[in-house]
Protein backbone atom coordinates (compact mmCIF):
# COMPACT_ATOMS: atom_id res chain seq x y z
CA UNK A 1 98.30 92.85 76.47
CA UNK A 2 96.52 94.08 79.60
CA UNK A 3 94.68 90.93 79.99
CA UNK A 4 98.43 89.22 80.05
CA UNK A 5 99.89 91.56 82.27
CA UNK A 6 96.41 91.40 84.57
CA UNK A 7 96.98 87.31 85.09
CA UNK A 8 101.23 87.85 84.99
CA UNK A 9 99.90 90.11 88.34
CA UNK A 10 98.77 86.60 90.08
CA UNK A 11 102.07 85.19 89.90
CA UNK A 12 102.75 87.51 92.82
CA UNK A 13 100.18 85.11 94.98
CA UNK A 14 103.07 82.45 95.82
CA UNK A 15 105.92 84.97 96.29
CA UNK A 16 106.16 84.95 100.39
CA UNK A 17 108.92 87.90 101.27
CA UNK A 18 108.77 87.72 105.44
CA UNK A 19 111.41 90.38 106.38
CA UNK A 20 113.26 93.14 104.57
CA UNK A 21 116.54 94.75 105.55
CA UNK A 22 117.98 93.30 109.16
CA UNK A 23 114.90 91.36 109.95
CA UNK A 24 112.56 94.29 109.94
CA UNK A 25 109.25 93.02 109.09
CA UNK A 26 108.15 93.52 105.09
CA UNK A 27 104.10 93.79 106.02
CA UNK A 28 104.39 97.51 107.34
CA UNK A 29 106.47 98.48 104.71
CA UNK A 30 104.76 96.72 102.14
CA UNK A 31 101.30 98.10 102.70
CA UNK A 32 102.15 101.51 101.93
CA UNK A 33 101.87 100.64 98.09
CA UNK A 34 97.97 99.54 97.93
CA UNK A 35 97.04 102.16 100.47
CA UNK A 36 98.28 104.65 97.71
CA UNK A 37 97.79 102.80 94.82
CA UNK A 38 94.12 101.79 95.64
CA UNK A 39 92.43 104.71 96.64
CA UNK A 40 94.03 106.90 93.61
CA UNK A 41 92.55 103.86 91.12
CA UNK A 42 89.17 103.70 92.58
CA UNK A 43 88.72 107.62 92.99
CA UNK A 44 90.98 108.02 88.59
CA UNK A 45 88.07 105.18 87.66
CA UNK A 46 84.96 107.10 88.84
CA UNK A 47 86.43 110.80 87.26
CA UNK A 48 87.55 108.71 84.10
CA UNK A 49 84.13 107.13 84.29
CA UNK A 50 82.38 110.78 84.40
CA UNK A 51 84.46 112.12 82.05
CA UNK A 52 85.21 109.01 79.24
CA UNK A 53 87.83 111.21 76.76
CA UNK A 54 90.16 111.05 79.66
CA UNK A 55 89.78 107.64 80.05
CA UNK A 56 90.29 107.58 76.11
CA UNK A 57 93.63 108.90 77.25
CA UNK A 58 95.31 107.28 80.30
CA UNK A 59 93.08 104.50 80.79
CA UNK A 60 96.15 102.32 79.30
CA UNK A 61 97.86 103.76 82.59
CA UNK A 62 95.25 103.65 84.84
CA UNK A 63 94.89 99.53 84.14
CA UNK A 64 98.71 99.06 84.77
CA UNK A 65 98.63 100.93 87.64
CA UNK A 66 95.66 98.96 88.96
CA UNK A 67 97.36 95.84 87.70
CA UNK A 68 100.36 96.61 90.07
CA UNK A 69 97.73 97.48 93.04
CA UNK A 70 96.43 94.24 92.62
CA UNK A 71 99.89 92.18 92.40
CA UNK A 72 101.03 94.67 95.82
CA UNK A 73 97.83 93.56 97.45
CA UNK A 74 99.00 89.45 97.04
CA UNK A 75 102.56 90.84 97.93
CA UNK A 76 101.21 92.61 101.40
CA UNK A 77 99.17 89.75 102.40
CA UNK A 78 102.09 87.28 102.32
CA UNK A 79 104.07 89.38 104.30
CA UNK A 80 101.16 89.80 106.89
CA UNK A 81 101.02 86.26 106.82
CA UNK A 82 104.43 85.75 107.72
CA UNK A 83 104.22 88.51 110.31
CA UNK A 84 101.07 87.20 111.95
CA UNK A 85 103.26 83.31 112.42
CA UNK A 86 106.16 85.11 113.96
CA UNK A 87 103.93 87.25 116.43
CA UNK A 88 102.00 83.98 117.93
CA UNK A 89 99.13 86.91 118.95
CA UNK A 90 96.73 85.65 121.40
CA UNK A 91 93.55 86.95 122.98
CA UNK A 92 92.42 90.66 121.60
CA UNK A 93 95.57 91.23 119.04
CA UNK A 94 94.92 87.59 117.63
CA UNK A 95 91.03 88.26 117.16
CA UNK A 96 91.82 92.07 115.53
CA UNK A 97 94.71 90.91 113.31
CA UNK A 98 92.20 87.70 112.53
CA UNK A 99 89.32 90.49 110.94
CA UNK A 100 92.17 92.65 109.59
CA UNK A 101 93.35 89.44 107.12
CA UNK A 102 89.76 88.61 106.77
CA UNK A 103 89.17 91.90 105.46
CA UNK A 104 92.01 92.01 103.07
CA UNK A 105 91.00 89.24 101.56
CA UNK A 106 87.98 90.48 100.45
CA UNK A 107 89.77 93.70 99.72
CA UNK A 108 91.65 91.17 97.02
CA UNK A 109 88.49 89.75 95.24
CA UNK A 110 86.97 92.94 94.86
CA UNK A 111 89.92 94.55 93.81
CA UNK A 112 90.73 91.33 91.24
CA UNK A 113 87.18 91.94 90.26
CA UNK A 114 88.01 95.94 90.04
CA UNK A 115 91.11 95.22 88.17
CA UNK A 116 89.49 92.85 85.17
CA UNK A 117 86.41 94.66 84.90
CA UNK A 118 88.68 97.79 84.24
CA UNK A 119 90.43 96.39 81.62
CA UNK A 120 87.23 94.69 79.97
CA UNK A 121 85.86 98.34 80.45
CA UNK A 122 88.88 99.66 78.27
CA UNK A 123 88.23 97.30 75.74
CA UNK A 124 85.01 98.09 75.35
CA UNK A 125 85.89 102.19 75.22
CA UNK A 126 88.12 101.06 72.40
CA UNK A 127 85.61 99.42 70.53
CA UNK A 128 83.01 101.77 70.74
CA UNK A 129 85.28 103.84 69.12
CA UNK A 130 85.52 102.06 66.48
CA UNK A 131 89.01 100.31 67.54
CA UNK A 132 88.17 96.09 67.39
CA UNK A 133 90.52 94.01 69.13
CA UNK A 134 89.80 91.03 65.80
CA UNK A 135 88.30 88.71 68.19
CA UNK A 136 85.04 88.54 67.19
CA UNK A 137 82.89 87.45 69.72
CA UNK A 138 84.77 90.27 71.99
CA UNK A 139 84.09 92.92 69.14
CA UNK A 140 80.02 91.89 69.47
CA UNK A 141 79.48 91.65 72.91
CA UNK A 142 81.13 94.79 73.90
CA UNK A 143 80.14 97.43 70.98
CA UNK A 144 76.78 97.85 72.09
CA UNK A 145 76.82 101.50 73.91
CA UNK A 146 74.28 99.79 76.08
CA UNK A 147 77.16 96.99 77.08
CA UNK A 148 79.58 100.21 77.97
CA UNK A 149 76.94 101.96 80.08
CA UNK A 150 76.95 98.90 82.25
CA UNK A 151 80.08 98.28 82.40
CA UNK A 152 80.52 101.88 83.53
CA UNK A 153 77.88 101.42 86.27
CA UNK A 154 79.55 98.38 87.48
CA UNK A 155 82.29 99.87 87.88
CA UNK A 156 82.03 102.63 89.60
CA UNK A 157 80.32 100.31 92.17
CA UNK A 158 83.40 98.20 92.41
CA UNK A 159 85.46 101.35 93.17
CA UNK A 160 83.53 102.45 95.90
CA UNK A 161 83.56 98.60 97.32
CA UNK A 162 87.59 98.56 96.87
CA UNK A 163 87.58 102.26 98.54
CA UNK A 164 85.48 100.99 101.64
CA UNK A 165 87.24 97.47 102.10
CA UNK A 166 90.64 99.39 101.44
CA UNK A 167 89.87 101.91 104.24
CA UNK A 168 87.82 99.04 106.40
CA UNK A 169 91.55 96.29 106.21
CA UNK A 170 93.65 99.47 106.83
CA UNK A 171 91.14 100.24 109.32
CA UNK A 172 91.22 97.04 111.03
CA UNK A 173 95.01 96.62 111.22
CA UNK A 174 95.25 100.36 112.98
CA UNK A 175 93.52 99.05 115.71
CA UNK A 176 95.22 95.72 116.21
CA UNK A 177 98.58 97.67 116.82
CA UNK A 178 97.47 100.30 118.88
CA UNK A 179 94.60 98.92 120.33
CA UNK A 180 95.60 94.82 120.32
């Protein structure tokens, strides 16, 4: 189920939403929801990581939640698309808002890479305690403790790449509007 609701998340990628309510722009308003949403998963992953019962217990919400980071993250860049066409920035702002897309779209692949190792990491958890999914070549490559550890190693990696690129795009678009 989490696997279907991780790729339902990319059907977000073609949805472009350009302005909300009286032409205000939808990117500033927008972004709001993975610069709360992302830092919370990455820092929930690393405690559930440390301590695994917890994860035992919300890690069902934690994937959701990261599965609706991820979809917000598609969402936000449209709408900084959109925003960056209407501006026509030259110069400075162009070159700043040029890095700040740059960087959120890195922030997206490690994130996508955040979100499905998460959920193959909850599988995993699941299995190891002794909860199969009945697909068997799943079942075997994941029970191994050894195949958990790394998992768990991986991702903790992942959240601190999401937490820097997440703080690097936000970052990034500071400075084009105050500084471009």
């Amino acid at each position: 189920v989490l696997t279907l609701l991780g790729f339902l998340g990319f059907l977000t990628l073609p949805i472009r939403i350009t302005t909300i309510y009286s032409g205000l722009p939808a990117h500033p308003l927008f972004v709001h929801v993975p610069v709360i949403l992302i830092p919370a998963t990455v820092v929930a992953a690393v405690v559930f990581m440390i301590k695994p019962e917890w994860f035992s217990r919300y890690g069902i919400a934690l994937a959701v939640v990261s599965i609706v980071a991820m979809s917000s993250i598609f969402l936000t860049m449209q709408a900084g698309a959109a925003l960056r066409a209407a501006l026509n920035l030259q110069g400075q702002a162009a070159n700043l808002i040029s890095q700040h897309a740059h960087a959120a779209h890195i922030l997206a692949i490690v994130y996508v890479v955040f979100t499905a190792t998460l959920i193959v990491i909850f599988a995993a958890h699941r299995i190891s305690n002794c909860m199969p999914t009945g697909l068997g070549i799943v079942d075997r490559l994941l029970s191994p403790k050894s195949a958990f550890a790394t998992l768990r190693v991986v991702l903790v990696l992942l959240s601190i790449g999401a937490g820097y690129m997440c703080f690097r795009t936000g970052d990034l678009g500071a400075k084009a509007v105050w500084e471009g």
